[in-house]
C-alpha atoms as a PDB file:
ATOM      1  CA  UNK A   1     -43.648  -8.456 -94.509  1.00  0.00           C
ATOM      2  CA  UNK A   2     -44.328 -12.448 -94.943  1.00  0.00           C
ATOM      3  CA  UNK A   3     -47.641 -13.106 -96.554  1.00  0.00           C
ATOM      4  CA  UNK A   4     -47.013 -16.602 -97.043  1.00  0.00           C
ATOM      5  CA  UNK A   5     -44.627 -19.536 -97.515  1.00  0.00           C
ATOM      6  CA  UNK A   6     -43.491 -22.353-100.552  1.00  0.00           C
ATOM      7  CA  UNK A   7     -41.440 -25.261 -99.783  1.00  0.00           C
ATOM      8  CA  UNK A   8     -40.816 -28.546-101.632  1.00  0.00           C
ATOM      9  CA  UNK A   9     -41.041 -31.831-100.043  1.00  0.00           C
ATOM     10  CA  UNK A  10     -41.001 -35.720-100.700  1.00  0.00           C
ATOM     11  CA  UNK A  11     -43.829 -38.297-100.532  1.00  0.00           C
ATOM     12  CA  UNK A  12     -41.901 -42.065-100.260  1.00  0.00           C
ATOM     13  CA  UNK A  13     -43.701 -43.902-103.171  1.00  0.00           C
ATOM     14  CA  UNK A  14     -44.164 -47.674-104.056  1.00  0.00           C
ATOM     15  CA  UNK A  15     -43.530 -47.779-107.927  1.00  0.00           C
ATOM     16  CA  UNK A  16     -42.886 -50.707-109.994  1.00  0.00           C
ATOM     17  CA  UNK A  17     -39.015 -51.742-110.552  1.00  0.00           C
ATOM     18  CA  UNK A  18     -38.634 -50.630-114.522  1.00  0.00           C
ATOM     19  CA  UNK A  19     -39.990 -47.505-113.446  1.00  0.00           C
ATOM     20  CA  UNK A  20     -37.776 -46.434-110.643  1.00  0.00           C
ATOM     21  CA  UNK A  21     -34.897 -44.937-112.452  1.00  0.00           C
ATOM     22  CA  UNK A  22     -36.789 -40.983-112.324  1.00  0.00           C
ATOM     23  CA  UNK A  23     -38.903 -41.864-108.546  1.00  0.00           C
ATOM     24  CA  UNK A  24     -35.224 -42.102-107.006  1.00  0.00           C
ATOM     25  CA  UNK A  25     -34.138 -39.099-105.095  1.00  0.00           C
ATOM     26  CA  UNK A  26     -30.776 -37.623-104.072  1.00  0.00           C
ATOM     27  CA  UNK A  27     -30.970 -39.407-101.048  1.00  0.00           C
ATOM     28  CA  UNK A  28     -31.888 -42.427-102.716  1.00  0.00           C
ATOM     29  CA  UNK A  29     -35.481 -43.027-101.494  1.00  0.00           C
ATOM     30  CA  UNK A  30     -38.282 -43.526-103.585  1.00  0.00           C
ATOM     31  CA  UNK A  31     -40.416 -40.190-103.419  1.00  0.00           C
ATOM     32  CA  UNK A  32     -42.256 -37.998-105.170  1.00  0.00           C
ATOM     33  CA  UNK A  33     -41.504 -34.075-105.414  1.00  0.00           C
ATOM     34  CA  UNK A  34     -44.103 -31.861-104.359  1.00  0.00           C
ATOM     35  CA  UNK A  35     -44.439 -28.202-103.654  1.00  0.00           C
ATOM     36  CA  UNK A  36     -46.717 -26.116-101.691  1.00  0.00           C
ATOM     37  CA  UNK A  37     -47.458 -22.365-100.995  1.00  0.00           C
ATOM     38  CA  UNK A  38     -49.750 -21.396 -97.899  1.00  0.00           C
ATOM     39  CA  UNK A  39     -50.652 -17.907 -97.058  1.00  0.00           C
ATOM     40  CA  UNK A  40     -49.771 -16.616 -93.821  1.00  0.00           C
ATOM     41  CA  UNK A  41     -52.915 -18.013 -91.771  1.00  0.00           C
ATOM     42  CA  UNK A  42     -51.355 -21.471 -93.540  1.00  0.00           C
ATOM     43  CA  UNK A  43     -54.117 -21.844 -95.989  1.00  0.00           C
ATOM     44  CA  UNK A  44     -52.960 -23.971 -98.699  1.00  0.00           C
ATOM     45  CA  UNK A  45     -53.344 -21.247-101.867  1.00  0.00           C
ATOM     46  CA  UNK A  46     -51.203 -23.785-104.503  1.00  0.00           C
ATOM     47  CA  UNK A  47     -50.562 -27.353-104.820  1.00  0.00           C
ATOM     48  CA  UNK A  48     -48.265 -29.175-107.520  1.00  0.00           C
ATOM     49  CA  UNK A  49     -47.841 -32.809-107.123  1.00  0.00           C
ATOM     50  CA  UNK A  50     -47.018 -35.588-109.227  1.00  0.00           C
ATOM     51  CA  UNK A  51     -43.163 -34.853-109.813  1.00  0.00           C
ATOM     52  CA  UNK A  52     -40.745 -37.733-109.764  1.00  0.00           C
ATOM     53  CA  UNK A  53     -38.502 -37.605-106.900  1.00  0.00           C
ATOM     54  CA  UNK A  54     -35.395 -36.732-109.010  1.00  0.00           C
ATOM     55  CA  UNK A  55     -37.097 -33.556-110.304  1.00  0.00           C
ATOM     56  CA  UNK A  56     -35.197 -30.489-108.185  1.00  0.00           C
ATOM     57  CA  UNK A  57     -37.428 -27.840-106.119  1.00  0.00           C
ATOM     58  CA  UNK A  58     -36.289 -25.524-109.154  1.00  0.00           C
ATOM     59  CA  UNK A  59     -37.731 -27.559-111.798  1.00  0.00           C
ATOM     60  CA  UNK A  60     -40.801 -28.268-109.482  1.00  0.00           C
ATOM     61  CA  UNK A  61     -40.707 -24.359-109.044  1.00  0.00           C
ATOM     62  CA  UNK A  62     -40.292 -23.247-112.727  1.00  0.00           C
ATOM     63  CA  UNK A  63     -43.226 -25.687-113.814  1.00  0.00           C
ATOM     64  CA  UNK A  64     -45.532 -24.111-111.380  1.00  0.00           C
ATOM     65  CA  UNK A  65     -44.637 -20.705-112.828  1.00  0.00           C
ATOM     66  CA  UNK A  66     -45.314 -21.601-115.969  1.00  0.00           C
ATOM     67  CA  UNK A  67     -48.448 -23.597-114.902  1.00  0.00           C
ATOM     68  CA  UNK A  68     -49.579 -20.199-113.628  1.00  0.00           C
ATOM     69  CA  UNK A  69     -47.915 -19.441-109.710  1.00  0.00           C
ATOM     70  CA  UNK A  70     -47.183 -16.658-109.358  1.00  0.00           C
ATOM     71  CA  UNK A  71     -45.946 -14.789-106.482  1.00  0.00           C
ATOM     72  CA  UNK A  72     -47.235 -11.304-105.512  1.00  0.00           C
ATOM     73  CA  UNK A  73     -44.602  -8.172-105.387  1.00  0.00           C
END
């Protein structure tokens, strides 16, 4: 049974030039990493934003499970 979804996606950012190194992403875009879980009437239940866009959707993933996500069983 689905009772909801998570995905990670990029937000294209304007950030100054010394500070691009970490905001460039494996496409090579300027972004910022966010993820997102919705329940299953697409209510957004979670939010973590802020992550440069070289972060992975694992490291994005792990931080919100430490930052207290958790997914029911």
């Amino acid at each position: 049974d689905c009772i909801g979804m998570v995905d990670g996606f990029h937000i294209p950012v304007t950030v100054a030039v010394e500070c691009q190194g970490p905001f460039r992403n494996r496409k090579g875009s300027l972004s910022q990493n966010v993820m997102a879980a919705c329940s299953f009437d697409s209510r957004f239940m979670y939010v973590l934003a802020g992550w440069e866009g070289s972060a992975t959707d694992a490291d994005v993933l792990q931080a919100a499970l430490q930052d207290g996500f958790h997914v029911p069983a």
